[in-house]
N, C-alpha and C. Protein backbone atom coordinates (compact mmCIF):
# COMPACT_ATOMS: atom_id res chain seq x y z
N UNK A 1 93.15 64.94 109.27
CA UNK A 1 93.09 66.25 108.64
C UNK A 1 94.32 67.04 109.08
N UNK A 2 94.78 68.04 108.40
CA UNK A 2 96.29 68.82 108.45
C UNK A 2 95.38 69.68 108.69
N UNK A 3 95.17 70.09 110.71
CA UNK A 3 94.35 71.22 111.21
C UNK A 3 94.78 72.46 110.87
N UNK A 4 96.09 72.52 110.82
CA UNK A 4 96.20 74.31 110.53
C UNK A 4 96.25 74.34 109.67
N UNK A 5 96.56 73.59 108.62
CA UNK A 5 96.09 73.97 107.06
C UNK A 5 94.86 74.41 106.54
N UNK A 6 93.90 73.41 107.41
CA UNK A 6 92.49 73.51 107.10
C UNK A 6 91.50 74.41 108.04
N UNK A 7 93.03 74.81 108.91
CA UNK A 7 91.83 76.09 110.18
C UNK A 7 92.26 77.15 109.45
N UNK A 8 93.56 77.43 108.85
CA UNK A 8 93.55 78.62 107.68
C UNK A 8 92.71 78.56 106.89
N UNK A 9 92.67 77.82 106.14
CA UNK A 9 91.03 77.74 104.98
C UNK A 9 90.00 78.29 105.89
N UNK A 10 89.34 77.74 106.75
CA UNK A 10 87.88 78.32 106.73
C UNK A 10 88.22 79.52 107.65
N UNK A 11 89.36 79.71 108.47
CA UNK A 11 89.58 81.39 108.60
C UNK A 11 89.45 82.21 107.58
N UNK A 12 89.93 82.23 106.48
CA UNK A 12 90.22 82.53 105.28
C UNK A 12 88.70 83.07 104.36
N UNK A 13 88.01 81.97 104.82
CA UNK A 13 86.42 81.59 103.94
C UNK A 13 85.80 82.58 104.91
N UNK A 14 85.93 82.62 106.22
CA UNK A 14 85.41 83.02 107.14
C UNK A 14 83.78 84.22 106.55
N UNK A 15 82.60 83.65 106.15
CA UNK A 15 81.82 84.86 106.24
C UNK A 15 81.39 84.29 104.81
N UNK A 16 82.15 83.61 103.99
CA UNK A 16 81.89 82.99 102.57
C UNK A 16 81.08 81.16 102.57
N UNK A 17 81.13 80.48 103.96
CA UNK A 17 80.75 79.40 103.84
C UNK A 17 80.04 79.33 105.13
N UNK A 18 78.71 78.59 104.90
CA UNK A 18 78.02 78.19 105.56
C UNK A 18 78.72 77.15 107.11
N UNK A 19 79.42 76.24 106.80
CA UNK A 19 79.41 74.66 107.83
C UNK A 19 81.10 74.54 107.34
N UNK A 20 81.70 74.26 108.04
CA UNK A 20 83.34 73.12 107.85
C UNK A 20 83.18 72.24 108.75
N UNK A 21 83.22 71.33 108.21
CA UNK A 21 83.80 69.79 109.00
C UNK A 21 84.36 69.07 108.34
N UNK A 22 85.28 67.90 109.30
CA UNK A 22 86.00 67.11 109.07
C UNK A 22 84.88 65.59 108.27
N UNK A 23 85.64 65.22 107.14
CA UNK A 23 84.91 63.96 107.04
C UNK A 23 86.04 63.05 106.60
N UNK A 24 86.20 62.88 107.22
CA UNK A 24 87.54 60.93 106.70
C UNK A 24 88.76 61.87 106.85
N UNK A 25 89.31 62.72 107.35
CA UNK A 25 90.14 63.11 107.05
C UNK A 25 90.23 64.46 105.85
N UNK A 26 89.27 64.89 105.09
CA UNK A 26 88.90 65.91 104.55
C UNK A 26 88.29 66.99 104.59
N UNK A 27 88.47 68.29 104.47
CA UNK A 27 87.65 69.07 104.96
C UNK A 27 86.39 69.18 103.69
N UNK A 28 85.14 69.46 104.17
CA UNK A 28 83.70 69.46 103.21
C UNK A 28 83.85 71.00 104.01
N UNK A 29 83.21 71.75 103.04
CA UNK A 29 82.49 73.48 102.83
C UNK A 29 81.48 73.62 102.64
N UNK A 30 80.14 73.57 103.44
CA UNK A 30 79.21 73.84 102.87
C UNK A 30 78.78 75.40 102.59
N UNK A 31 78.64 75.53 101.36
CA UNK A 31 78.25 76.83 100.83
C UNK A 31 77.16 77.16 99.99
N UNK A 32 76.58 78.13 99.97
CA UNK A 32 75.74 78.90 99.13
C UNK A 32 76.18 78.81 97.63
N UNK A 33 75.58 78.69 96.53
CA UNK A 33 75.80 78.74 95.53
C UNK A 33 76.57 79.82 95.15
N UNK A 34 76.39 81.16 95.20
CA UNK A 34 76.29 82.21 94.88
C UNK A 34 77.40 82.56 95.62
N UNK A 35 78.49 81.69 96.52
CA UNK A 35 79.52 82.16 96.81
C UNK A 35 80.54 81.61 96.19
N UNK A 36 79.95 80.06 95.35
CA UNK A 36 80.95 79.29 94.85
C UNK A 36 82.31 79.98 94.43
N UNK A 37 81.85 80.60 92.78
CA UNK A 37 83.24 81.65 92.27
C UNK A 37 84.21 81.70 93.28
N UNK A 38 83.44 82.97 94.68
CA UNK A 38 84.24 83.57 95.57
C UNK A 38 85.40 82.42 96.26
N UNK A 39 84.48 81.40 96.50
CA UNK A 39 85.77 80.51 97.52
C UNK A 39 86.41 79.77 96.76
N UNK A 40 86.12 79.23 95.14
CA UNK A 40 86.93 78.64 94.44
C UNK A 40 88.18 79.52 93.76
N UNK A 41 88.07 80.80 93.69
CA UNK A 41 89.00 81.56 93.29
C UNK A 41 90.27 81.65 94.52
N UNK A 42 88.86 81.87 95.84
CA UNK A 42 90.28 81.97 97.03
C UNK A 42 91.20 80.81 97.23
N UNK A 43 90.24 79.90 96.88
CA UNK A 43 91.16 78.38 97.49
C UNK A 43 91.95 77.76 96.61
N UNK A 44 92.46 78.44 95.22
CA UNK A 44 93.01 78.01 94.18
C UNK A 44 94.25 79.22 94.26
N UNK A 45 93.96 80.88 94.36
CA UNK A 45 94.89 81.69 94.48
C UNK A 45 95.22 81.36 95.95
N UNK A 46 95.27 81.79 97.17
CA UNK A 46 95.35 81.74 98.39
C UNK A 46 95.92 80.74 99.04
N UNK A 47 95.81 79.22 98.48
CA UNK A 47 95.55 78.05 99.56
C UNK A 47 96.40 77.14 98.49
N UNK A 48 96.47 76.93 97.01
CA UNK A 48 97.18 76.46 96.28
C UNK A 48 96.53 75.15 95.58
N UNK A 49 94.55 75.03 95.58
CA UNK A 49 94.24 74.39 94.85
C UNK A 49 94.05 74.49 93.77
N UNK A 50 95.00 73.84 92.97
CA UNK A 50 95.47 74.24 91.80
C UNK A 50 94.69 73.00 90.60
N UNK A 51 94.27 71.74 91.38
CA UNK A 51 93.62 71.03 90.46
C UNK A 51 91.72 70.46 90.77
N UNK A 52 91.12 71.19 90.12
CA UNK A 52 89.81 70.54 89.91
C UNK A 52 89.83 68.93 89.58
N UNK A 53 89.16 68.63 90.78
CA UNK A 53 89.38 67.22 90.34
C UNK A 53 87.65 66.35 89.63
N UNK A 54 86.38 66.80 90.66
CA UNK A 54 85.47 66.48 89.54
C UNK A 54 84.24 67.12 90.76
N UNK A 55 83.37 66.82 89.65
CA UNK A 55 82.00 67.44 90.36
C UNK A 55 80.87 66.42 90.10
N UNK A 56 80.26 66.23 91.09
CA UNK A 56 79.00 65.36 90.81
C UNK A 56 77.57 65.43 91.98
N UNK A 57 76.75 65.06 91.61
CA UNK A 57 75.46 65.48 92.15
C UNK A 57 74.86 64.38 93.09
N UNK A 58 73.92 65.03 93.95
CA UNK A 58 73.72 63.87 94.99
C UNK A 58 71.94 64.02 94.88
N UNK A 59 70.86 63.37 94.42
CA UNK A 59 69.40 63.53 94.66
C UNK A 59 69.27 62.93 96.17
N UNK A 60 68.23 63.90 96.88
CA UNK A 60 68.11 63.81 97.77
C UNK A 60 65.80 63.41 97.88
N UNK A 61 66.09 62.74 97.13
CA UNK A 61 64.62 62.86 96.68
C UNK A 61 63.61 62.97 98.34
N UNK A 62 63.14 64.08 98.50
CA UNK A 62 61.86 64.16 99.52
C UNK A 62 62.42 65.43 100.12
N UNK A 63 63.74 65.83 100.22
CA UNK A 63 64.36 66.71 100.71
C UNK A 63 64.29 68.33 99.99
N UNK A 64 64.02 69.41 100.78
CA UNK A 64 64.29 70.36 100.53
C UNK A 64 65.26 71.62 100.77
N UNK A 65 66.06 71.92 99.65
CA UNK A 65 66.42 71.74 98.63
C UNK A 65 66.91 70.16 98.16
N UNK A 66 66.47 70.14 97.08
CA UNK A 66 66.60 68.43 96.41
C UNK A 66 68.10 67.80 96.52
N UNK A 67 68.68 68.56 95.60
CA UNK A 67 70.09 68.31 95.12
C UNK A 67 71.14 68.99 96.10
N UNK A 68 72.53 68.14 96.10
CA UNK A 68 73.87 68.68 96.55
C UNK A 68 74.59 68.54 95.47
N UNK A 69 75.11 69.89 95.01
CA UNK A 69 76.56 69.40 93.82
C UNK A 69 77.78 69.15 94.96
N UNK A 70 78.87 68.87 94.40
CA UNK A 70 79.61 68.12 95.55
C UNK A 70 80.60 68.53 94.15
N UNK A 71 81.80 69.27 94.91
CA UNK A 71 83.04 69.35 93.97
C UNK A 71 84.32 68.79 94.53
N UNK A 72 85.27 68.63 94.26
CA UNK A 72 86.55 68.03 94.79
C UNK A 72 87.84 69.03 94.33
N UNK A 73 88.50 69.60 95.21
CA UNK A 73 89.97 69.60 94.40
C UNK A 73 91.10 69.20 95.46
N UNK A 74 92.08 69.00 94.95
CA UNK A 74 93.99 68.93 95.36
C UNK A 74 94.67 70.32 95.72
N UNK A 75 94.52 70.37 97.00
CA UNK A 75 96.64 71.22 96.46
C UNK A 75 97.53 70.32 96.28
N UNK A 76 97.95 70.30 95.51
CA UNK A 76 99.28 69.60 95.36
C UNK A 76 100.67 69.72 96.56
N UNK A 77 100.94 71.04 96.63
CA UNK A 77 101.98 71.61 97.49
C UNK A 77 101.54 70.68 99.03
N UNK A 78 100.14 70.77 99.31
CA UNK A 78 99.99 69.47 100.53
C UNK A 78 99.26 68.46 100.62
N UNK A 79 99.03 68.10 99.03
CA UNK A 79 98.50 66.84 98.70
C UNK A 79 97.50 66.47 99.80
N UNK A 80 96.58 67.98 99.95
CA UNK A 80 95.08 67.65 100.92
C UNK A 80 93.83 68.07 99.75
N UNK A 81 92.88 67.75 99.85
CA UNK A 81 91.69 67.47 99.48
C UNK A 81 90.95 68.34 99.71
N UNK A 82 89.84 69.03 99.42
CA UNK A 82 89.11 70.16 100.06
C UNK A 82 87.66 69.91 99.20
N UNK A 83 86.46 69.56 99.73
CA UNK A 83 85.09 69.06 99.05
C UNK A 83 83.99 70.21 99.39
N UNK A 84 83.38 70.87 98.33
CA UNK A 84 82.54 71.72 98.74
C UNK A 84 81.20 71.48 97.94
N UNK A 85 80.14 71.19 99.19
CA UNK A 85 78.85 71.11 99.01
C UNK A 85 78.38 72.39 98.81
N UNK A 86 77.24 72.24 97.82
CA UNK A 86 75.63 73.28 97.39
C UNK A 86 74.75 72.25 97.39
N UNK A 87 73.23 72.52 98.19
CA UNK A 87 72.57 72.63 98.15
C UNK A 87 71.82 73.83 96.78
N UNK A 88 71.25 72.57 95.74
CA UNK A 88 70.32 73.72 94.86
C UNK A 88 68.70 73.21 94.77
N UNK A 89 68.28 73.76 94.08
CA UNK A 89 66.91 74.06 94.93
C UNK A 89 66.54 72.99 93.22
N UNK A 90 64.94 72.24 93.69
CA UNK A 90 64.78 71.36 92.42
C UNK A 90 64.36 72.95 91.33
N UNK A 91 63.45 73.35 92.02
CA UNK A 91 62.76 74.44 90.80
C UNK A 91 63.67 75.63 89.66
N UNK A 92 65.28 75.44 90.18
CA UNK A 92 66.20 76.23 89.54
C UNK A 92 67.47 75.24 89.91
N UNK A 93 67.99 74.16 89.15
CA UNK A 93 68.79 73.67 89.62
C UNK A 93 69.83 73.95 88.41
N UNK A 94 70.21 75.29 88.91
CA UNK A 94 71.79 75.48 88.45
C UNK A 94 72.85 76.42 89.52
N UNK A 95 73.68 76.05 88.85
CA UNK A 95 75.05 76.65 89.60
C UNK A 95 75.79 77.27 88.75
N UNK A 96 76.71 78.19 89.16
CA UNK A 96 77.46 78.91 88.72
C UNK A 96 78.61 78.55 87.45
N UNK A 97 79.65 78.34 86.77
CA UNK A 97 80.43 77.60 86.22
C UNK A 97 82.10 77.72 86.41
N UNK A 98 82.65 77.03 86.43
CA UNK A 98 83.93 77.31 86.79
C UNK A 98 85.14 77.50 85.37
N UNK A 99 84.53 77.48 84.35
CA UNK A 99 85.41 77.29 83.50
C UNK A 99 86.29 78.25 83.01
N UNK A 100 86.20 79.06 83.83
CA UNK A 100 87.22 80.54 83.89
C UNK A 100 88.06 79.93 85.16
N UNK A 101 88.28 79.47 85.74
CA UNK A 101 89.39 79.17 86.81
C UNK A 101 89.90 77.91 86.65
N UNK A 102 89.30 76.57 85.76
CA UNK A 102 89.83 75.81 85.41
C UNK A 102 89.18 75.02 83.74
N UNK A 103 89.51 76.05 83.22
CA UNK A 103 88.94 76.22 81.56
C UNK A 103 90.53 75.00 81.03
């Protein structure tokens, strides 16, 4: 992991994300739904992730909350990775949409 790159990020997030840790070399975000917008706007203006790369879902069948959406993007400028988990709940399983920041 590129630590001061990624100790600026969750300085940055600081108060917007639940958990940061390292996984393989990547930093994961775990966050609240309801902050998504907030840290995908910061980490695209701010930090220079400029490409959505994909989103996909994890069943956690027995677990509460059920589901993790799991998103991915790039900065390019340091060709690092940045993965941010939600936890959503089975009885309302939606999330926010991003297609205003990468429409």
């Amino acid at each position: 992991m590129t630590s001061a790159f990624y100790e600026s990020i969750t300085a940055g997030l600081e108060g917007l994300v639940e958990r940061a840790w390292d996984s393989h070399g990547m930093l994961v975000l775990d966050l609240p739904a309801a902050n998504l917008v907030p840290v995908v706007d910061r980490l695209k203006k701010e930090f220079g992730f400029a490409l959505f790369l994909d989103v996909t879902a994890v069943d956690h069948l027995g677990r509460v909350p059920r589901f993790d959406v799991v998103y991915h993007f790039l900065c390019p400028a340091q060709m690092q990775r940045v993965r941010l988990k939600l936890q959503v709940d089975e009885a309302h399983p939606e999330v926010p949409t991003l297609t205003t920041h990468y429409g």
